[in-house]
C-alpha atoms as a PDB file:
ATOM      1  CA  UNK A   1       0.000   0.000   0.000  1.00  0.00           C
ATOM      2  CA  UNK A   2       0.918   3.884  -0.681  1.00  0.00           C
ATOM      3  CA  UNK A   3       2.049   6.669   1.928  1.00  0.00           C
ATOM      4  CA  UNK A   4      -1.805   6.914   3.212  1.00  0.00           C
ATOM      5  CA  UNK A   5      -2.606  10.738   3.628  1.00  0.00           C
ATOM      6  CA  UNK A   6      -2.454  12.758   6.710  1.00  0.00           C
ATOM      7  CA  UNK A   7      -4.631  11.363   9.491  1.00  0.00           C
ATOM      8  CA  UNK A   8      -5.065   8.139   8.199  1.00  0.00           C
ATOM      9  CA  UNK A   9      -4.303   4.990  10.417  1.00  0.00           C
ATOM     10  CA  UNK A  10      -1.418   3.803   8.898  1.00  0.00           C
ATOM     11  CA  UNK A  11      -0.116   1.013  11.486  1.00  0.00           C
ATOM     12  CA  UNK A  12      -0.400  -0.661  15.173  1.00  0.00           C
ATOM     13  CA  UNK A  13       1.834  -2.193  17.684  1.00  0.00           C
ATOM     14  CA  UNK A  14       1.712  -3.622  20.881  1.00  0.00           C
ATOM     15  CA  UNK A  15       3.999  -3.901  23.926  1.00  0.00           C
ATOM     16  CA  UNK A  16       4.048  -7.459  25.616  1.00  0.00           C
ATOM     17  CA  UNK A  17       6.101  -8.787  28.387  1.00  0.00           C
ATOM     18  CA  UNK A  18       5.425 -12.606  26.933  1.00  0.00           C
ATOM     19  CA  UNK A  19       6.021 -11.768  23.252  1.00  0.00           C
ATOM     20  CA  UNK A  20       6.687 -15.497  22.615  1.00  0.00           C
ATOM     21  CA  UNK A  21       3.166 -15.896  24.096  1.00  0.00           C
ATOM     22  CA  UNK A  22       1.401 -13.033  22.345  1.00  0.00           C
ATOM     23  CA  UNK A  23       3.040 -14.109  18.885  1.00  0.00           C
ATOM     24  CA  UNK A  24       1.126 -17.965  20.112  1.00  0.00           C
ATOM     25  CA  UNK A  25      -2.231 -16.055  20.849  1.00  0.00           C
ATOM     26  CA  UNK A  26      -2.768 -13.720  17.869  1.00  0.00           C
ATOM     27  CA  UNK A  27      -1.015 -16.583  15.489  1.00  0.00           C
ATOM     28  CA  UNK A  28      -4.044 -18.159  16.513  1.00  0.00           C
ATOM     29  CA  UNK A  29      -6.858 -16.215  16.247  1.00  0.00           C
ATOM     30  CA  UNK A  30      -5.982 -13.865  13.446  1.00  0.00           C
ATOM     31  CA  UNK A  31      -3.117 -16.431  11.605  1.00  0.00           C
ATOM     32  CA  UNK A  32      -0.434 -14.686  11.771  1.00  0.00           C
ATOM     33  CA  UNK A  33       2.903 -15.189  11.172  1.00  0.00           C
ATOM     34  CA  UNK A  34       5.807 -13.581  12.569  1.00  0.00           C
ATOM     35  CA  UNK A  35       9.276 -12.153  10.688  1.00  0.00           C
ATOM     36  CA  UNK A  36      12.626 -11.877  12.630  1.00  0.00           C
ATOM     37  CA  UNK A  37      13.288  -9.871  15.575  1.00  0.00           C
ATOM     38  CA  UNK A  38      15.000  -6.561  15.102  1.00  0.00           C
ATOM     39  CA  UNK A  39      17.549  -6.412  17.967  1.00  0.00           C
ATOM     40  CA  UNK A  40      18.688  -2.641  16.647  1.00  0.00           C
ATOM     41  CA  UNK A  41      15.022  -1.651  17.157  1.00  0.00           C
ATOM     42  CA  UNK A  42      14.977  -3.063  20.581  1.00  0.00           C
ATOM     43  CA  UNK A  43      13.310  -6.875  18.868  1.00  0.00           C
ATOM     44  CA  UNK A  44      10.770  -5.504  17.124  1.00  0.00           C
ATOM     45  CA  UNK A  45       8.755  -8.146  15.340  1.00  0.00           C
ATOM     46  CA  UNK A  46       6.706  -7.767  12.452  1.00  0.00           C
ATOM     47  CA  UNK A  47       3.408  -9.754  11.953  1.00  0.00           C
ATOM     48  CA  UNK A  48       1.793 -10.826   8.623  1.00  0.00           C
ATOM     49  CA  UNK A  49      -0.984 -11.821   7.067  1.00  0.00           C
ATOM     50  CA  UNK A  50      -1.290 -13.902   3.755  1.00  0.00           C
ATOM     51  CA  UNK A  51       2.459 -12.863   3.758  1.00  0.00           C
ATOM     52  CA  UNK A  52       1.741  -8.987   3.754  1.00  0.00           C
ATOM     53  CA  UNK A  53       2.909  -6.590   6.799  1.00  0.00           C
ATOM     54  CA  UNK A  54      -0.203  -5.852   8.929  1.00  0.00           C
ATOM     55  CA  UNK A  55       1.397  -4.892  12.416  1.00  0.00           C
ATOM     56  CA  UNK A  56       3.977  -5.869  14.895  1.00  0.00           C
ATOM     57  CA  UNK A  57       5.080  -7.146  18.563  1.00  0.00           C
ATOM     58  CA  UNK A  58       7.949  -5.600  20.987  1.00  0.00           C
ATOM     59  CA  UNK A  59       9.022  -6.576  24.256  1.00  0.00           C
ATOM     60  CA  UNK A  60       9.449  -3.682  26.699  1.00  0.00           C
ATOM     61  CA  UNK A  61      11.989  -1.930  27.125  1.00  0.00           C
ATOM     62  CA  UNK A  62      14.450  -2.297  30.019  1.00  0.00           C
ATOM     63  CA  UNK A  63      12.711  -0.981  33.229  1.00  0.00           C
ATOM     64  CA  UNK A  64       9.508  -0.865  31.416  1.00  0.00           C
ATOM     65  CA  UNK A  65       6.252  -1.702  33.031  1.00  0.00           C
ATOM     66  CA  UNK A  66       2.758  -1.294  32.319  1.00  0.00           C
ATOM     67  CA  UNK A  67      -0.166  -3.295  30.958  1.00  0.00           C
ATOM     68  CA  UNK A  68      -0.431  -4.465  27.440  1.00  0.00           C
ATOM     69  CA  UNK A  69      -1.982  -2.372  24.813  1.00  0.00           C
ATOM     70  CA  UNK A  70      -2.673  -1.972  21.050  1.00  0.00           C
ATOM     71  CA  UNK A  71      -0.925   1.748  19.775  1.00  0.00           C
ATOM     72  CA  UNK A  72      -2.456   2.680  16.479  1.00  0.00           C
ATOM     73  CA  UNK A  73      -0.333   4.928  14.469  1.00  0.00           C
ATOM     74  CA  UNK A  74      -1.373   8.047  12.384  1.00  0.00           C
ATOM     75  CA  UNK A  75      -0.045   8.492   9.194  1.00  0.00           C
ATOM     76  CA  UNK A  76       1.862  12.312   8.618  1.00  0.00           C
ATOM     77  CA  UNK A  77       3.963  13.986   6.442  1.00  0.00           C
ATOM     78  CA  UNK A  78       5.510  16.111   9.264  1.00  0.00           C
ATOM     79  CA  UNK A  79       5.753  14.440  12.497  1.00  0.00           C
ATOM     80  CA  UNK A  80       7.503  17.220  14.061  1.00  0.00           C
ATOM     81  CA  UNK A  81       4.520  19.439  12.648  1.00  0.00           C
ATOM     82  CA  UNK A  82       1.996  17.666  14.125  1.00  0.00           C
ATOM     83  CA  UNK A  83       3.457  17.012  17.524  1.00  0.00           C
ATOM     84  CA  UNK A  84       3.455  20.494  18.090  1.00  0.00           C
ATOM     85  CA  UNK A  85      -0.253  20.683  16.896  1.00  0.00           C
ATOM     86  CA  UNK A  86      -1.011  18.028  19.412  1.00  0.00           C
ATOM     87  CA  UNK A  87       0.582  20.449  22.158  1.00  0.00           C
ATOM     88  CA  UNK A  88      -0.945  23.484  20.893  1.00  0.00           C
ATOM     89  CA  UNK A  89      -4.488  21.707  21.605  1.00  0.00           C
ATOM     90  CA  UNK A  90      -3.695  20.297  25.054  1.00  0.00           C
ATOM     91  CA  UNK A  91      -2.557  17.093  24.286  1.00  0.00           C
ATOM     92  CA  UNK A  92       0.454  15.599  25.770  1.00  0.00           C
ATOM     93  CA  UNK A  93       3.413  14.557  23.515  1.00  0.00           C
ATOM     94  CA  UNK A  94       4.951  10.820  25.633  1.00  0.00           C
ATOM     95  CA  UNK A  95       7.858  10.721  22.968  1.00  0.00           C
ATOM     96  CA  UNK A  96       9.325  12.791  20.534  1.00  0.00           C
ATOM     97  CA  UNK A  97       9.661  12.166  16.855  1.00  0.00           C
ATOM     98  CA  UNK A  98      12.755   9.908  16.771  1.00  0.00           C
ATOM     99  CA  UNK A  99      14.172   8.319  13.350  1.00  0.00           C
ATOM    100  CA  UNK A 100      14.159   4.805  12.791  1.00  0.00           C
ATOM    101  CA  UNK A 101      16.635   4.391  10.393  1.00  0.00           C
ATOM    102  CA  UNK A 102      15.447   4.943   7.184  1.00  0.00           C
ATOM    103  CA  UNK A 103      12.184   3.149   8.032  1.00  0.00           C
ATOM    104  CA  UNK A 104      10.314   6.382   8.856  1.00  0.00           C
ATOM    105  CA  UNK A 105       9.798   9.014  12.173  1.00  0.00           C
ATOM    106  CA  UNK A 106       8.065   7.651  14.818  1.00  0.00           C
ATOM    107  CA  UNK A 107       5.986   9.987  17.763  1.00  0.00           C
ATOM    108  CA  UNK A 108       4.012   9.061  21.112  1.00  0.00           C
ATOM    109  CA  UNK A 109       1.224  10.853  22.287  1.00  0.00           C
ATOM    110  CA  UNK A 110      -1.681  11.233  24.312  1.00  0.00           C
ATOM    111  CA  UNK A 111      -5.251  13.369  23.377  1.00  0.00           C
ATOM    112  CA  UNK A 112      -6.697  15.621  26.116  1.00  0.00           C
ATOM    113  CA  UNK A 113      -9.073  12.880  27.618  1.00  0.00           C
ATOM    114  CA  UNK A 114      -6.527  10.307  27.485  1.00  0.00           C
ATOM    115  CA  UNK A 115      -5.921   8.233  24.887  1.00  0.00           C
ATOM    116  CA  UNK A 116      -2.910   7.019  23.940  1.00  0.00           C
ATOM    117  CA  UNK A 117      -1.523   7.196  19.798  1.00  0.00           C
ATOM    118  CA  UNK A 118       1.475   7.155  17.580  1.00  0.00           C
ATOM    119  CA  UNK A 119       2.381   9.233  14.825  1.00  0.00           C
ATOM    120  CA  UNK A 120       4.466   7.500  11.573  1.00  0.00           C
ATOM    121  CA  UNK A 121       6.270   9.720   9.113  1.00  0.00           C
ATOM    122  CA  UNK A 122       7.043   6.915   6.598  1.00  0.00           C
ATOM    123  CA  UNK A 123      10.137   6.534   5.038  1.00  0.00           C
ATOM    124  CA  UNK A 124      10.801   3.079   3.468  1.00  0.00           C
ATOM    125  CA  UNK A 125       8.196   1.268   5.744  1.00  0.00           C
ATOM    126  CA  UNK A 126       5.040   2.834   4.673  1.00  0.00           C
ATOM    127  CA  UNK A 127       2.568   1.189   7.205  1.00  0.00           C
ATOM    128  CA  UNK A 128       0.057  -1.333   6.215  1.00  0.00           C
ATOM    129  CA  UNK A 129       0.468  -3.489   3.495  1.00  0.00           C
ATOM    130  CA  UNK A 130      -2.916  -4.975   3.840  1.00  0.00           C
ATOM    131  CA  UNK A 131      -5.943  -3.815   5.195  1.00  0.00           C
ATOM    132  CA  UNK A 132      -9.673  -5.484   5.637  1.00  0.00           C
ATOM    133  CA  UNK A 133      -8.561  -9.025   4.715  1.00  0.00           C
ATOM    134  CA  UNK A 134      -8.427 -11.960   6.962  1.00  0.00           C
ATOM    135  CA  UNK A 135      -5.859 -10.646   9.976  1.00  0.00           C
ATOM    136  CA  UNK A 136      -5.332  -7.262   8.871  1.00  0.00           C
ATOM    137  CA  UNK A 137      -6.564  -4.084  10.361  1.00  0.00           C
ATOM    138  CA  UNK A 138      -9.744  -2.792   9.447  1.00  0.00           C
ATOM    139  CA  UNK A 139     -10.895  -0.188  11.816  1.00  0.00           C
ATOM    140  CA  UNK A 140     -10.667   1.774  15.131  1.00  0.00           C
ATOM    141  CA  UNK A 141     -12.620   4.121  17.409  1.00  0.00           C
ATOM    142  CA  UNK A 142     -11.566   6.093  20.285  1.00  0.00           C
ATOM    143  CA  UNK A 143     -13.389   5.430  23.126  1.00  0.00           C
ATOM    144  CA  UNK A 144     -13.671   8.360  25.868  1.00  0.00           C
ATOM    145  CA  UNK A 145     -15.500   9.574  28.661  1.00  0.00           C
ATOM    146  CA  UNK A 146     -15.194  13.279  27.650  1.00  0.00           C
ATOM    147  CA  UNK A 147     -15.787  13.368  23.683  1.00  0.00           C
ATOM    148  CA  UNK A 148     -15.511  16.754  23.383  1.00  0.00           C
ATOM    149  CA  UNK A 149     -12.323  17.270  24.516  1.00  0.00           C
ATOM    150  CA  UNK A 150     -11.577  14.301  21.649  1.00  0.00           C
ATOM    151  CA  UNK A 151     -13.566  15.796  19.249  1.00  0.00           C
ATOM    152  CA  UNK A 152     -11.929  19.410  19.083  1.00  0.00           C
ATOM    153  CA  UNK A 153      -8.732  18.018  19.526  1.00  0.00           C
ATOM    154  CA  UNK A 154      -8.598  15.468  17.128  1.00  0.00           C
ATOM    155  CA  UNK A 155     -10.488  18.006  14.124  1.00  0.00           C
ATOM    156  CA  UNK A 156      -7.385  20.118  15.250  1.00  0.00           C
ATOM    157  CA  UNK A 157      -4.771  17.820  15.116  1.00  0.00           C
ATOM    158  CA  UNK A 158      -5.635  16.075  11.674  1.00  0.00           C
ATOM    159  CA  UNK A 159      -7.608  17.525   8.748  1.00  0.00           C
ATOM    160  CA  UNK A 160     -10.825  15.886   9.393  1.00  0.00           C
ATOM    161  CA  UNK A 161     -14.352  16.293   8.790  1.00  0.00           C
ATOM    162  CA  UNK A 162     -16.599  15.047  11.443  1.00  0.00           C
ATOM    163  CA  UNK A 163     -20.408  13.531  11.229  1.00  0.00           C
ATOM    164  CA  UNK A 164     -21.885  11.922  13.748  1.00  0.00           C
ATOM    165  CA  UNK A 165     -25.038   9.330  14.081  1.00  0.00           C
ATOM    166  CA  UNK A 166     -28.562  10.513  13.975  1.00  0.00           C
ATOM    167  CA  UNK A 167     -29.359   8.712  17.085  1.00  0.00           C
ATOM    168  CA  UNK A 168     -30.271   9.743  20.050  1.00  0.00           C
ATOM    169  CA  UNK A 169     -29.633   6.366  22.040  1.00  0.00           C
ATOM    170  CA  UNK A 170     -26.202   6.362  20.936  1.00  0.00           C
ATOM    171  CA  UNK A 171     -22.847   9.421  21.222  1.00  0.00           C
ATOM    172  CA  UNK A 172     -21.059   8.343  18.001  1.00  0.00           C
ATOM    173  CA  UNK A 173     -18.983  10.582  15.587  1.00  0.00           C
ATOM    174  CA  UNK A 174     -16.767   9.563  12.498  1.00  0.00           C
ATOM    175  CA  UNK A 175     -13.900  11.557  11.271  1.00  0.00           C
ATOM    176  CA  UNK A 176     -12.986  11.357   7.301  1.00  0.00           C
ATOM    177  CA  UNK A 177     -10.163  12.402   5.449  1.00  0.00           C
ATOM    178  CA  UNK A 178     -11.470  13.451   2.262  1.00  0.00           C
ATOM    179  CA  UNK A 179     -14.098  10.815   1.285  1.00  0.00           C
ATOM    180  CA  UNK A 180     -12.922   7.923   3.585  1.00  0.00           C
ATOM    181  CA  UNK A 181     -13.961   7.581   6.720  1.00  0.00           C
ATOM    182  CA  UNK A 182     -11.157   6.359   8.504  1.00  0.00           C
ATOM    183  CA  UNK A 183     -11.949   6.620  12.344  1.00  0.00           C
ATOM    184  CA  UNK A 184     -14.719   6.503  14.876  1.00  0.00           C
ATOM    185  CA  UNK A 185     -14.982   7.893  18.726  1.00  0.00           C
ATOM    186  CA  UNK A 186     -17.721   6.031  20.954  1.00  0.00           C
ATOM    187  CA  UNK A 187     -18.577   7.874  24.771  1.00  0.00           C
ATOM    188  CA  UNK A 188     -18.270   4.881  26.854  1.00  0.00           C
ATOM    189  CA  UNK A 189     -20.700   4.325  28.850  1.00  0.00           C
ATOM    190  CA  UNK A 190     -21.020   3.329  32.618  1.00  0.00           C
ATOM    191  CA  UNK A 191     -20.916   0.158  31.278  1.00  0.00           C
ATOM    192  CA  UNK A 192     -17.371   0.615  31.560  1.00  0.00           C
ATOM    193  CA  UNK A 193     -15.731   0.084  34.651  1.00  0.00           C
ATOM    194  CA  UNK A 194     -13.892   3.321  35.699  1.00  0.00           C
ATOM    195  CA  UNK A 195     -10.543   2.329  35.841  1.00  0.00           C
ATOM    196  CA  UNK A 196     -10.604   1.580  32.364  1.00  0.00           C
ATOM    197  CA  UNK A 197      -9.195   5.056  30.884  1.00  0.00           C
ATOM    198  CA  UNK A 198      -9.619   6.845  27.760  1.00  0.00           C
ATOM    199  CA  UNK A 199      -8.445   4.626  24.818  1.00  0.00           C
ATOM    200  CA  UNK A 200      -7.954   3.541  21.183  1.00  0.00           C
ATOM    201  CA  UNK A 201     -10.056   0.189  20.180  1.00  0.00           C
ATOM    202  CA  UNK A 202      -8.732  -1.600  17.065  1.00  0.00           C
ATOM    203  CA  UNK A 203     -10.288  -3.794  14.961  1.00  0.00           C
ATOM    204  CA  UNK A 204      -8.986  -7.072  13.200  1.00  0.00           C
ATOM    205  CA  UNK A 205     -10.350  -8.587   9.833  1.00  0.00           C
ATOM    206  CA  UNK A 206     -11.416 -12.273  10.362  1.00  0.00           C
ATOM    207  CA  UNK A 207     -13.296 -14.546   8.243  1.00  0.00           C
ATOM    208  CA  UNK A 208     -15.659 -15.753  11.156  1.00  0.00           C
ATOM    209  CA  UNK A 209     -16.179 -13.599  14.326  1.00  0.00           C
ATOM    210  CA  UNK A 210     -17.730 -16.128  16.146  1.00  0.00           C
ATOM    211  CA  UNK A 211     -14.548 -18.767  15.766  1.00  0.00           C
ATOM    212  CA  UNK A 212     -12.193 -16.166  16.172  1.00  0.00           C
ATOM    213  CA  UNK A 213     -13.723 -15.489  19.220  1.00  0.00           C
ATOM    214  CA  UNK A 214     -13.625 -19.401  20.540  1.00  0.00           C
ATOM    215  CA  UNK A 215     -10.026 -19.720  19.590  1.00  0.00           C
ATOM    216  CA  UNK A 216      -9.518 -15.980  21.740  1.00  0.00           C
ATOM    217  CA  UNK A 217     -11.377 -17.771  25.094  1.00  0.00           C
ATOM    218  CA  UNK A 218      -9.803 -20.932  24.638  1.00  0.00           C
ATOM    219  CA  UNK A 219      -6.844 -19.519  24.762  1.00  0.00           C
ATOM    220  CA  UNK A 220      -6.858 -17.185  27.734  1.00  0.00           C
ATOM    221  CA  UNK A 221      -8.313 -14.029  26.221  1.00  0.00           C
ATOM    222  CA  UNK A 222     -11.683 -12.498  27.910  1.00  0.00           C
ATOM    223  CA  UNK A 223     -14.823 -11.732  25.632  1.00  0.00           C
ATOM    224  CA  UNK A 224     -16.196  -8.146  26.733  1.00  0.00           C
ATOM    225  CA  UNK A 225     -18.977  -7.994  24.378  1.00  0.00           C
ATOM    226  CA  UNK A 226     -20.354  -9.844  21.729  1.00  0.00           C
ATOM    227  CA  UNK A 227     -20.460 -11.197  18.729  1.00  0.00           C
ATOM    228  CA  UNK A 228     -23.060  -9.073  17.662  1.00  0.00           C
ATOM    229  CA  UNK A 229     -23.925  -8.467  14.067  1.00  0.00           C
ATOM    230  CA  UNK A 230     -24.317  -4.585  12.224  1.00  0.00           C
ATOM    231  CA  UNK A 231     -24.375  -2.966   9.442  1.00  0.00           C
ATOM    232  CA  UNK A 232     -20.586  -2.802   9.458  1.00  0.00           C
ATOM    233  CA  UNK A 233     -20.198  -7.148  10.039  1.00  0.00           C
ATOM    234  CA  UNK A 234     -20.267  -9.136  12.617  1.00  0.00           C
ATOM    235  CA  UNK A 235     -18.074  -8.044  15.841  1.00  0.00           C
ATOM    236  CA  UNK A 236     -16.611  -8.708  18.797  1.00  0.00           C
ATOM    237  CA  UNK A 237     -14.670  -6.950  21.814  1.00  0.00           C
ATOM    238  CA  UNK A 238     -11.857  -9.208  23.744  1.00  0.00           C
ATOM    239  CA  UNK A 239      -9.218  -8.705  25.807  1.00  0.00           C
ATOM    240  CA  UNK A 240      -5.861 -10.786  25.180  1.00  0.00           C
ATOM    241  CA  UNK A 241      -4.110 -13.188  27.856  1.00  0.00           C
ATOM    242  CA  UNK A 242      -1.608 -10.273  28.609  1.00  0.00           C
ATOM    243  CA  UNK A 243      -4.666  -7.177  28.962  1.00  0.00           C
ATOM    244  CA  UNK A 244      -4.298  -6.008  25.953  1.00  0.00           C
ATOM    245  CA  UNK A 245      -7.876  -4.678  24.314  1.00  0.00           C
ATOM    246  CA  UNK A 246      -8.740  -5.278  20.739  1.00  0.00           C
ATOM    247  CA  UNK A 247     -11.534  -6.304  18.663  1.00  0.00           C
ATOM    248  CA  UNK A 248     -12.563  -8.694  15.787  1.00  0.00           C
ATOM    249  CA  UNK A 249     -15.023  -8.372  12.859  1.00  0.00           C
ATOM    250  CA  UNK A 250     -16.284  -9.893  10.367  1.00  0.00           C
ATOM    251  CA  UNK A 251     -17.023  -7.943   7.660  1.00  0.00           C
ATOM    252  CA  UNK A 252     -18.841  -9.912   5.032  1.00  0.00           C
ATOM    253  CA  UNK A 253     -21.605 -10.730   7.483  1.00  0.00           C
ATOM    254  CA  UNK A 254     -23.703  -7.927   7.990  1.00  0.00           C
ATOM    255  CA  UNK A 255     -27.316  -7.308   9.381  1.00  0.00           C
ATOM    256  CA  UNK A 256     -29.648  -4.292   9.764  1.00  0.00           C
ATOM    257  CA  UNK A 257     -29.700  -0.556   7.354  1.00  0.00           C
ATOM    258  CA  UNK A 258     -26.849   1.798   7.776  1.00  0.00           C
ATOM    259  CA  UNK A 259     -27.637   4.345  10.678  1.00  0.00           C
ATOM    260  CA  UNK A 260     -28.186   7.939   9.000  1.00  0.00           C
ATOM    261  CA  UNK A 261     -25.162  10.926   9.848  1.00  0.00           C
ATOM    262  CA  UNK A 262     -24.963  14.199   9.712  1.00  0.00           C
ATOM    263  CA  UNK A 263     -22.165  16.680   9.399  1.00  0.00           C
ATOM    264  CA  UNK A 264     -21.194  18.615  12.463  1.00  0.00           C
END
């Protein structure tokens, strides 16, 4: 796949102190496999499906503690650019654009009500080389208990256009980048126990949520909602062995009319 434009999820990662067991896990449910560690970018580990790029693994770093979690990574031209955009609108910048070789510019950060994100600057390692097949990424939202503070940050941040679903029962918005929508942002609900903080949910391609989400439970992970069928496909919420939050959909299994927007 091309340099995706400005905005666009371009790529994800996640930290795990059992990468061997993570690399078991997700070679499981979504069939991966797994390239060579990188032990000049502290063993990072790329992941594929059908032989394509579609995200990676890392141990952490020395000292490094924390829970597991999924980073999705915004694609931009100018990392240093936008990290002082994402300072300029109250966010807090966790790491500052640093080279990787000649692989690209990487950037941590976190939006005003929370949620933690990556910038990529590509330079020979554009991002996704697959997306919406079987194992790849297909979609994210950020979930938040303050949306507005997500809302003007991220229409700040990124050149987006925001819409948002005409119902009432439901705080929704998309953001699109030209005519793609490429991102969503949910207000969780109480439903939510409130230690769980502000954060990015990523979706994974699979051919069959409903095995995808047997192999996740018989393998350690935890089911926090579904399968339930939309629209969109058929999806479900899990967490993996190690706490890490992600989600799985199916997306040639759909059910119901698309819910109406409107710009905002």
């Amino acid at each position: 796949m091309a340099v995706q434009p400005e905005g666009t999820p371009c790529w994800a990662d996640a930290m795990f102190g059992d990468v061997e067991a993570a690399k078991t896990f997700y070679g499981d449910v979504l069939g991966w496999t797994f390239g060579d560690s990188s032990p000049e970018y502290g063993n990072y580990t790329q992941a594929y499906a059908d032989g394509r790029a579609v995200a990676a693994v890392v141990p952490p770093m020395p000292g490094e503690t924390g829970q597991s979690q999924w980073c999705l990574y915004f694609a931009t031209p100018d990392a240093a650019a936008t990290a002082r955009r994402i300072r300029d609108n109250g966010g807090e910048v966790l790491m500052e654009p640093m080279r990787v070789g000649d692989l690209g510019t990487l950037c941590l950060a976190r939006e005003p009500s929370g949620a933690v994100f990556g910038l990529w600057q590509a330079g020979t390692h554009e991002g996704f080389e697959a997306t919406a097949v079987p194992g790849a990424y297909c979609w994210a939202e950020v979930f938040t208990r303050e949306p507005e503070k997500a809302d003007t940050f991220l229409t700040a941040v990124f050149p987006y256009r925001a819409k948002e679903i005409e119902d009432d029962a439901v705080d929704f918005r998309m953001f699109d980048v030209g005519e793609k929508t490429v991102l969503g942002r949910m207000r969780m609900t109480d439903d939510f126990p409130p230690e769980v903080p502000s954060y990015i949910n990523v979706y994974f391609t699979v051919a069959d949520c409903d095995e995808a989400v047997a192999r996740a439970t018989g393998l350690g992970g935890v089911l926090r909602f579904g399968p339930m069928s939309s629209p969109f496909g058929r999806f479900a919420a899990l967490s993996d062995p190690q706490g890490a939050q992600f989600s799985v959909i199916d997306v040639t299994t759909t059910a119901g009319e698309m819910p109406k927007v409107r710009d905002v």
